[in-house]
C-alpha atoms as a PDB file:
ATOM      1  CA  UNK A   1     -18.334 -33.844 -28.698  1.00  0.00           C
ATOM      2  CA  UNK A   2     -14.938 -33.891 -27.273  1.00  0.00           C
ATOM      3  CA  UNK A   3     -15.913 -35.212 -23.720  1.00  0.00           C
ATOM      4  CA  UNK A   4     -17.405 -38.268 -26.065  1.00  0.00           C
ATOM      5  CA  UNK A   5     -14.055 -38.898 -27.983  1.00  0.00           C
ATOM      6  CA  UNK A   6     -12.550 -38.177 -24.817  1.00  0.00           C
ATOM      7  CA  UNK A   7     -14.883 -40.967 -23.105  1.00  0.00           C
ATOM      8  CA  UNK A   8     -14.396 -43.645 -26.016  1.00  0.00           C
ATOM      9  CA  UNK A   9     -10.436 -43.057 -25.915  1.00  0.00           C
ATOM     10  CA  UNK A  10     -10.565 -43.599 -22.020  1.00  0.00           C
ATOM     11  CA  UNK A  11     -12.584 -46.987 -22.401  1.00  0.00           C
ATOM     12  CA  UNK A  12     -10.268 -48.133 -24.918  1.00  0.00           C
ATOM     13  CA  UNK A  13      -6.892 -47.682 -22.900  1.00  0.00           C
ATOM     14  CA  UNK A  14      -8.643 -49.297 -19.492  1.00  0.00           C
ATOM     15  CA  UNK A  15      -9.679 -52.407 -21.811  1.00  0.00           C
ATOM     16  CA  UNK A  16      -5.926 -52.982 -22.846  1.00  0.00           C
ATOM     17  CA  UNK A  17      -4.712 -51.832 -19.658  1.00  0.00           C
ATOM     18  CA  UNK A  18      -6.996 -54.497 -17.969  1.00  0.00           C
ATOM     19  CA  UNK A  19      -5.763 -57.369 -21.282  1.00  0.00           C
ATOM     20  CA  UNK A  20      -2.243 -56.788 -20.532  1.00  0.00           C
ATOM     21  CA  UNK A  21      -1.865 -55.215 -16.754  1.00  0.00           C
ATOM     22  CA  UNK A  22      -0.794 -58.432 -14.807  1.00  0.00           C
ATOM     23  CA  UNK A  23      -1.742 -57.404 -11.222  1.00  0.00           C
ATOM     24  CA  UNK A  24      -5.625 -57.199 -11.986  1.00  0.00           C
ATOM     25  CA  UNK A  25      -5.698 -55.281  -8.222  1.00  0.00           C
ATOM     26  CA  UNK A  26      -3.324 -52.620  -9.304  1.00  0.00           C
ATOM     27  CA  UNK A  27      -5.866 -51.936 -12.180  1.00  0.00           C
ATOM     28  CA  UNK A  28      -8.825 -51.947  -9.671  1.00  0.00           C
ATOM     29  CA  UNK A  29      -7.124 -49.217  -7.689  1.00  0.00           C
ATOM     30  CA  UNK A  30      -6.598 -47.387 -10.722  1.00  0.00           C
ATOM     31  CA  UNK A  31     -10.126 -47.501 -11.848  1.00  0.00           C
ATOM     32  CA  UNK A  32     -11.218 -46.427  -8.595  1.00  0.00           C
ATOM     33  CA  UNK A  33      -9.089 -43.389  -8.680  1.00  0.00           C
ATOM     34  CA  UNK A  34     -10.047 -42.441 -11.938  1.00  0.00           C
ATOM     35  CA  UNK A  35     -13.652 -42.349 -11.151  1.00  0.00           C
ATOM     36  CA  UNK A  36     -13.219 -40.196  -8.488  1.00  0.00           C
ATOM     37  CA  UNK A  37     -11.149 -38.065 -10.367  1.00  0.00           C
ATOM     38  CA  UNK A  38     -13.705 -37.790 -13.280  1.00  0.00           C
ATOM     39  CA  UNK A  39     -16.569 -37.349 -10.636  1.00  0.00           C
ATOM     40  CA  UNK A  40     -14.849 -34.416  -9.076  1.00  0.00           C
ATOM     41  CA  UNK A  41     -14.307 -32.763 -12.517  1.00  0.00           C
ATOM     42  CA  UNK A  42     -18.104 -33.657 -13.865  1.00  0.00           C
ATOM     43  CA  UNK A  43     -19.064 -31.944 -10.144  1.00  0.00           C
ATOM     44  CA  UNK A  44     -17.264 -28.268 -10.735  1.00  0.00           C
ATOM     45  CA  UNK A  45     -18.084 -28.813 -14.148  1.00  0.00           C
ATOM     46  CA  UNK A  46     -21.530 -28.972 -13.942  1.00  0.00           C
ATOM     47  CA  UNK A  47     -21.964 -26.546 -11.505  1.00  0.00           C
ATOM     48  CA  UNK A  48     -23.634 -22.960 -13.033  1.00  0.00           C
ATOM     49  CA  UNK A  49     -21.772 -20.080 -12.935  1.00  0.00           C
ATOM     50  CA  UNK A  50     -23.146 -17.869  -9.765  1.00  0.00           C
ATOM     51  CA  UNK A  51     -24.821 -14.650 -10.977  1.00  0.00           C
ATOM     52  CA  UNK A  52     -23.224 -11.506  -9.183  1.00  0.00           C
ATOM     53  CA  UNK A  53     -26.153 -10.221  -6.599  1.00  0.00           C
ATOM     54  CA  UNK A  54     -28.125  -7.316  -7.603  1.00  0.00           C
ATOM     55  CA  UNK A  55     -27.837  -4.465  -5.017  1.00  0.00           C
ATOM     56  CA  UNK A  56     -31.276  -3.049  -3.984  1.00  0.00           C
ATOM     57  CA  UNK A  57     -31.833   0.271  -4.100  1.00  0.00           C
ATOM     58  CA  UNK A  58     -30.772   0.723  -0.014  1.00  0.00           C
ATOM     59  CA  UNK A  59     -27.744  -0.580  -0.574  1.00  0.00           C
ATOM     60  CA  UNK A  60     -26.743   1.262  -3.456  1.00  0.00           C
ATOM     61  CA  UNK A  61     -28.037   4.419  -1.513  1.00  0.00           C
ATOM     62  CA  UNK A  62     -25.902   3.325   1.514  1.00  0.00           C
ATOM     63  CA  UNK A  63     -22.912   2.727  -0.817  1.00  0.00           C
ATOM     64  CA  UNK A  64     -22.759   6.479  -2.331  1.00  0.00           C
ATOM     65  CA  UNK A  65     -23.160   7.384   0.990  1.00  0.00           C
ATOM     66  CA  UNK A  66     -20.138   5.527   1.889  1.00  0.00           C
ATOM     67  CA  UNK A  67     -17.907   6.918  -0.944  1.00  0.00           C
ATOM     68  CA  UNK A  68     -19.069  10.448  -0.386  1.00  0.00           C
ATOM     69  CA  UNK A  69     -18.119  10.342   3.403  1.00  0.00           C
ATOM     70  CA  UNK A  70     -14.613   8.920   2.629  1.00  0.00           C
ATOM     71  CA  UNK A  71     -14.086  11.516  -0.374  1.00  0.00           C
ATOM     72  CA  UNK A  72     -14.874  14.581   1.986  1.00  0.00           C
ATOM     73  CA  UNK A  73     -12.641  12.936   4.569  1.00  0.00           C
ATOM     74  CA  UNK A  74      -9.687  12.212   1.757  1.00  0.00           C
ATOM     75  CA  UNK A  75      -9.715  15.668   0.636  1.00  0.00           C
ATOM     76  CA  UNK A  76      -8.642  17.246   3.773  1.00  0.00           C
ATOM     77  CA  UNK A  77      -6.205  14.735   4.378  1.00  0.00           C
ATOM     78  CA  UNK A  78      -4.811  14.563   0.587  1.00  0.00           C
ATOM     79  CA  UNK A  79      -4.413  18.754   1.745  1.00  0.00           C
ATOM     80  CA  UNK A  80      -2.389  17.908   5.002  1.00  0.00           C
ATOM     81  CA  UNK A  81      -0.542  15.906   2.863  1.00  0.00           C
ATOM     82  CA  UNK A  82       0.870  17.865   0.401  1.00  0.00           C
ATOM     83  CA  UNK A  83       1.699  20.674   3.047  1.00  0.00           C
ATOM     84  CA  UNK A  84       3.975  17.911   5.673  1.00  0.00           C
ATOM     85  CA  UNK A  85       5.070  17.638   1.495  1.00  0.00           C
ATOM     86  CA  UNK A  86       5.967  20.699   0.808  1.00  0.00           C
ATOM     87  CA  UNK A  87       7.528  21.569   4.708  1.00  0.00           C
ATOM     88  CA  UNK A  88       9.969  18.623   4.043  1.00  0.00           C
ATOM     89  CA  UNK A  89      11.025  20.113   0.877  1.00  0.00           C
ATOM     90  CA  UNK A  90      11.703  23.541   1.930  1.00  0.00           C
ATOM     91  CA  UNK A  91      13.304  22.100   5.076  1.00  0.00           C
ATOM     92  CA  UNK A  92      15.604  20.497   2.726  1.00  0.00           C
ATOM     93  CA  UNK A  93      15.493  23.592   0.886  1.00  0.00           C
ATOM     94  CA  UNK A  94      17.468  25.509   3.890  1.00  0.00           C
ATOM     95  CA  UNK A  95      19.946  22.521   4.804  1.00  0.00           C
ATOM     96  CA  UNK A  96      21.413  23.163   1.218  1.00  0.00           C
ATOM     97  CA  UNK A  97      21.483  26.635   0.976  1.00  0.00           C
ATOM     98  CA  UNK A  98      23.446  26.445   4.235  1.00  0.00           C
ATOM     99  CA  UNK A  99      25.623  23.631   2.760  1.00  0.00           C
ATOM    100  CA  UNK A 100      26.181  25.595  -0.785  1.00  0.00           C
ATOM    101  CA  UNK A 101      26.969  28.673   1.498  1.00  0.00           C
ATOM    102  CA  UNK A 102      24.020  30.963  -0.417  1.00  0.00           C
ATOM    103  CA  UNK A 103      22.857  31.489   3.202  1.00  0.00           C
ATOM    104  CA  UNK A 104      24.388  32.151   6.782  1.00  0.00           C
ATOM    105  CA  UNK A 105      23.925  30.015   9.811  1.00  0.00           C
ATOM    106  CA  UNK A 106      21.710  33.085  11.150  1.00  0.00           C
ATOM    107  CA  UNK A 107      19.155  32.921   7.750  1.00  0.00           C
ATOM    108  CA  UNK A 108      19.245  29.487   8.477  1.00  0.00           C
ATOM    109  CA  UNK A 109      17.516  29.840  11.942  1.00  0.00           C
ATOM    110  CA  UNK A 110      15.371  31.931  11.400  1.00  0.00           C
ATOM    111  CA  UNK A 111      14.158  29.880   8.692  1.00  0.00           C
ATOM    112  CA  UNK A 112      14.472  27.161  10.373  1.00  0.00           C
ATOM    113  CA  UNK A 113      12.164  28.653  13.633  1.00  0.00           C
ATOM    114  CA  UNK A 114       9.473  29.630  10.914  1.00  0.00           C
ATOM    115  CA  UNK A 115       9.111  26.077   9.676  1.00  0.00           C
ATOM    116  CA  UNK A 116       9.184  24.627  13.297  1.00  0.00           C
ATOM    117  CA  UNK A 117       5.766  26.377  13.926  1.00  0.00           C
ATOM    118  CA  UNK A 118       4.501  25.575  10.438  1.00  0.00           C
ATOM    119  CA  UNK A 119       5.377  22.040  10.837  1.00  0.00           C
ATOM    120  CA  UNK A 120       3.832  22.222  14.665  1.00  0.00           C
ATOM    121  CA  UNK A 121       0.121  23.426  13.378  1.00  0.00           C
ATOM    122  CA  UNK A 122       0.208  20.505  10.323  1.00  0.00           C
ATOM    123  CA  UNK A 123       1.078  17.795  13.114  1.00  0.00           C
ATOM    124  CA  UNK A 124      -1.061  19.124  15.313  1.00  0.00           C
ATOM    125  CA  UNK A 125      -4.189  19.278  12.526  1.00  0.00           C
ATOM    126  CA  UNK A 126      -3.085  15.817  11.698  1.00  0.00           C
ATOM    127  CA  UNK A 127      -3.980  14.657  15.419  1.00  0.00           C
ATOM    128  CA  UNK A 128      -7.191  15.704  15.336  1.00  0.00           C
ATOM    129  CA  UNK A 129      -7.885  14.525  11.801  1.00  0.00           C
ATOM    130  CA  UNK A 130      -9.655  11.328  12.620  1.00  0.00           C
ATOM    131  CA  UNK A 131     -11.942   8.960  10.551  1.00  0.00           C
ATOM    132  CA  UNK A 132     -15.278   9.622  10.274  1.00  0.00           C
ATOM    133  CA  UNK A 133     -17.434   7.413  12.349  1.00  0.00           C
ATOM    134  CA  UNK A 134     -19.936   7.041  10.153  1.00  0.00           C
ATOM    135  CA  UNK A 135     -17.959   4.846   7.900  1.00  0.00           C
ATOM    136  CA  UNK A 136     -18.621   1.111   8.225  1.00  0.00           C
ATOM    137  CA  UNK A 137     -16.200  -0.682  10.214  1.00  0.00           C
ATOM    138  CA  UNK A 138     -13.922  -2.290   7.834  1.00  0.00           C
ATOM    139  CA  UNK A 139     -13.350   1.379   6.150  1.00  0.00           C
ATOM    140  CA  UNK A 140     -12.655   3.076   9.482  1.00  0.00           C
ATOM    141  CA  UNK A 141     -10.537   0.407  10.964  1.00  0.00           C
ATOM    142  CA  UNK A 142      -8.295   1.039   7.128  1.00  0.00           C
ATOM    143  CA  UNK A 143      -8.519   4.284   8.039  1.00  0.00           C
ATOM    144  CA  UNK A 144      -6.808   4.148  11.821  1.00  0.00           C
ATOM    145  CA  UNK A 145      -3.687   2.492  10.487  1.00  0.00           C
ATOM    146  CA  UNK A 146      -3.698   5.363   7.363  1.00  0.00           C
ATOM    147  CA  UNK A 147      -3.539   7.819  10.595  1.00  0.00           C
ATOM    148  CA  UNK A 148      -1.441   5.944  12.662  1.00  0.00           C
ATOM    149  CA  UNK A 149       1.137   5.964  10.026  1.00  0.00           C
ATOM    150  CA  UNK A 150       0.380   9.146   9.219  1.00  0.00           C
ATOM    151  CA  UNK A 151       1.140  10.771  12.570  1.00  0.00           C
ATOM    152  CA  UNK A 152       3.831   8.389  13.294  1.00  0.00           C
ATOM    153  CA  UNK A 153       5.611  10.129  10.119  1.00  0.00           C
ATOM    154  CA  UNK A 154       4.658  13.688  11.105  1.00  0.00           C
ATOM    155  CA  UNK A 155       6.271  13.794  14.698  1.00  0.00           C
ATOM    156  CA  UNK A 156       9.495  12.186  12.995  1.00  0.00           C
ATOM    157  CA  UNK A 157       9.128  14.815  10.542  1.00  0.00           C
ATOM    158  CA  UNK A 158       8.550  17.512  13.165  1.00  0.00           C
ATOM    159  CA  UNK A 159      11.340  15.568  15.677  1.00  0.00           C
ATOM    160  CA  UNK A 160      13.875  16.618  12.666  1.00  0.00           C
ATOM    161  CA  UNK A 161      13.336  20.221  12.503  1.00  0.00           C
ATOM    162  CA  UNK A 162      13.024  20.850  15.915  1.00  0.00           C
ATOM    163  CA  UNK A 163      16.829  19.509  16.378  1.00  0.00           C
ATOM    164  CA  UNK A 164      18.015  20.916  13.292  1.00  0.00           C
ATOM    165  CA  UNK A 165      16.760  24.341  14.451  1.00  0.00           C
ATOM    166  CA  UNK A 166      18.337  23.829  17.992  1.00  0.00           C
ATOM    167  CA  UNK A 167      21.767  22.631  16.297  1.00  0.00           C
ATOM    168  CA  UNK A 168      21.389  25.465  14.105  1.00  0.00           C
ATOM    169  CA  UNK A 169      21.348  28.413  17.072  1.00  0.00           C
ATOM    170  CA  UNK A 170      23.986  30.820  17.106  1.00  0.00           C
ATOM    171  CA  UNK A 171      23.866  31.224  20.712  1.00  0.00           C
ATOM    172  CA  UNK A 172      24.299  27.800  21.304  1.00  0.00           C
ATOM    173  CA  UNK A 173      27.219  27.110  18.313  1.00  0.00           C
ATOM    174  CA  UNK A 174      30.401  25.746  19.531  1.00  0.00           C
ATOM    175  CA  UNK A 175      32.217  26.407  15.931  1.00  0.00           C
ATOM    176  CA  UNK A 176      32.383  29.282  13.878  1.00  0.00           C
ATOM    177  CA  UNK A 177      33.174  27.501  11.021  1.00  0.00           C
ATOM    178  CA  UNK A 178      30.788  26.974   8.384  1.00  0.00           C
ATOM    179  CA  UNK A 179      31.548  23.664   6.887  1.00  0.00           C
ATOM    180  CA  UNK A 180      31.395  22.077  10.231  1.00  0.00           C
ATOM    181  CA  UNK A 181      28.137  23.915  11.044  1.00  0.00           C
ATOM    182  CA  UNK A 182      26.802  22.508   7.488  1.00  0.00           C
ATOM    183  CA  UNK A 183      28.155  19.041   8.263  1.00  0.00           C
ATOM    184  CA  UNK A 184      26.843  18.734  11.776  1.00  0.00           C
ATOM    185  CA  UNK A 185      23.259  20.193  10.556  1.00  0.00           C
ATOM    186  CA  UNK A 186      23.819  17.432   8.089  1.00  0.00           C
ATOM    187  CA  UNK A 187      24.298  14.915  10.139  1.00  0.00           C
ATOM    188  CA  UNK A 188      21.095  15.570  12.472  1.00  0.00           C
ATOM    189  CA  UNK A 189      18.960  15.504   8.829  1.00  0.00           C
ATOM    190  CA  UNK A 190      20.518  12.067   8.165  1.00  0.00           C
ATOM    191  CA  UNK A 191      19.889  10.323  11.575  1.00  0.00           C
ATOM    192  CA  UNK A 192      16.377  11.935  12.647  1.00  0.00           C
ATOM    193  CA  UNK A 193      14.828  11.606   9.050  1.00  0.00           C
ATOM    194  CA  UNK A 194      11.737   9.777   9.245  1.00  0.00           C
ATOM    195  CA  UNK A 195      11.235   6.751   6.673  1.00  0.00           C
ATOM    196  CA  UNK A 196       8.764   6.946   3.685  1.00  0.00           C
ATOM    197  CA  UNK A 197       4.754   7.505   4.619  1.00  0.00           C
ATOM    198  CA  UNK A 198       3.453   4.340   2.529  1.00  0.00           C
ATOM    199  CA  UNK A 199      -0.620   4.322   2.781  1.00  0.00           C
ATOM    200  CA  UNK A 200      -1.338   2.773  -0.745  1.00  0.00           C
ATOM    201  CA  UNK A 201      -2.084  -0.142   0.101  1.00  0.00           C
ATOM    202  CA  UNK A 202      -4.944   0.430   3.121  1.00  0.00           C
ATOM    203  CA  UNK A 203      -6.109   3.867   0.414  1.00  0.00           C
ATOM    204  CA  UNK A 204      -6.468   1.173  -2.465  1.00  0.00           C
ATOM    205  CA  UNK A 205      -7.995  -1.424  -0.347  1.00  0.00           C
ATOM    206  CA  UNK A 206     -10.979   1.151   0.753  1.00  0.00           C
ATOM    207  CA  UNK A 207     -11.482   2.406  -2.944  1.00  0.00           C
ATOM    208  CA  UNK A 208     -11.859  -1.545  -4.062  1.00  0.00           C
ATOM    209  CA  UNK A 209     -14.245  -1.863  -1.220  1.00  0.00           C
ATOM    210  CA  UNK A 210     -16.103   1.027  -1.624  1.00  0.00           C
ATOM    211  CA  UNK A 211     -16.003   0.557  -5.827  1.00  0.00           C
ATOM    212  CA  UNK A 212     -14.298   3.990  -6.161  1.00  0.00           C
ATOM    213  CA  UNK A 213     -12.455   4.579  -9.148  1.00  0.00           C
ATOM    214  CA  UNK A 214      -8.758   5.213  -8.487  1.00  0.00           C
ATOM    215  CA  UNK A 215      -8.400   9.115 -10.261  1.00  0.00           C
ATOM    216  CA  UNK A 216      -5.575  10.142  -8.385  1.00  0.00           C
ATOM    217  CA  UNK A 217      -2.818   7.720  -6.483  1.00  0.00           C
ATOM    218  CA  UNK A 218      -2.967   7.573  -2.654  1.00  0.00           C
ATOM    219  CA  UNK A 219      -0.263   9.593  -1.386  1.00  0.00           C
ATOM    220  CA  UNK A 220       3.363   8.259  -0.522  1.00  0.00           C
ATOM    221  CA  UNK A 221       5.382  10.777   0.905  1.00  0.00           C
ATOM    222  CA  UNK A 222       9.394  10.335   1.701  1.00  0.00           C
END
C-alpha cells in the first residue's frame, strides 16, 4: 500500500515538474536517473532473503572435532599462562620487599635465582607448545601469531629476571647501600619490562570461527 501512494505521489510531482520545468532536457535527465534509482531499489528489494546453509552431518562432526582439538590445546596454554602470571607477580613481589627494606639484598638473590629457573622451564614449555596440526589452516595460522606473541613476551619476561638477579649479586655489588641497590634493581625492572601479552583478538577470532561460546576471556597478561 505505501509503495502505491508512494508511486501516485511520484507521478504527480514529475507531471508538474515536467508543466513548469523550462529546460524539458534537464527533466529528461532527471527521469532517467530516477528510474535507475527505483530499478536498483525494486532489484535488492525483491531479492529473497538467503536461507543460512544446513551443515550435514560431516561437517558438524568435523566441527566438534575442531573445537575439541583447540579446547585441549587452550587448556595447557591458559595453564602456562597463569604461571608466566603468577612468576611476574612474585618477581614484583621481591623488587618491593627489597625496596620497603622487609628483605636484604642477599634474600633477594636467592629469590631471585629460584625464579630465574622457574621462569626458564615455563619459557622453555612455551617453545615447544605449538598448535596442533590437525586444526584447519585458518585456526592454526591464528594460532602461530597467539605463540609468537606469546614467546616473544616470555623471553622479555625471562630477559628481566635474569638481569635483575645479576644486578642483584652480592659478589658483584659496587654499593653497600640499600636504597641505591633498590633503585638500581628498580631501574633494570623499568627498562627490561616486557609490554602487555594481548591475544584477544586472534583467541576471539578462532572461537567465532569455530562457534565456541566465549566462557572465559582469552588471556591478556601485563
Amino acid at each position: 500500500m505505501i509503495l502505491y501512494i508512494l508511486g501516485i505521489a511520484a507521478v504527480i510531482l514529475l507531471a508538474l515538474l515536467y508543466r513548469y520545468l523550462p529546460n524539458k532536457k534537464i527533466f529528461t535527465c532527471f527521469c532517467i536517473c530516477l528510474a535507475a534509482a527505483g530499478a536498483i531499489v525494486y532489484h535488492f528489494w525483491s531479492v529473497p532473503p538467503t536461507e543460512p546453509a544446513v551443515m550435514t552431518e560431516e561437517e558438524r562432526y568435523e566441527l566438534q572435532q575442531q573445537q575439541q582439538i583447540f579446547a585441549d590445546w587452550y587448556v595447557g596454554y591458559q595453564r602456562d599462562i597463569d604461571e608466566l602470571d603468577r612468576n611476574w607477580q612474585w618477581y614484583h613481589h621481591i623488587i618491593e620487599d627489597f625496596k620497603e627494606d622487609n628483605i636484604s639484598i642477599q634474600t633477594a638473590y636467592v629469590r631471585l635465582s629460584q625464579l630465574d629457573q622457574d621462569s626458564q622451564k615455563i619459557r622453555e614449555r612455551i617453545e615447544h607448545n605449538a598448535p596442533p596440526i590437525a586444526l584447519n589452516d585458518g585456526c592454526y595460522d591464528l594460532l602461530i601469531e597467539v605463540m609468537k606473541k606469546t614467546t616473544d613476551y616470555a623471553d622479555a619476561q625471562y630477559r628481566t629476571i635474569v638481569l635483575t638477579k645479576a644486578a642483584a649479586d652480592p659478589a658483584r655489588l659496587r654499593t653497600n647501600d640499600q636504597a641505591e641497590q633498590s633503585r638500581l634493581l628498580q631501574a633494570i625492572m623499568i627498562r627490561e619490562s616486557p609490554v602487555g601479552l594481548y591475544t584477544a583478538k586472534e583467541i576471539a577470532a578462532i572461537r567465532e570461527y569455530l562457534n565456541i561460546k566465549e566462557d572465559a576471556p582469552a588471556p591478556e597478561t601485563k
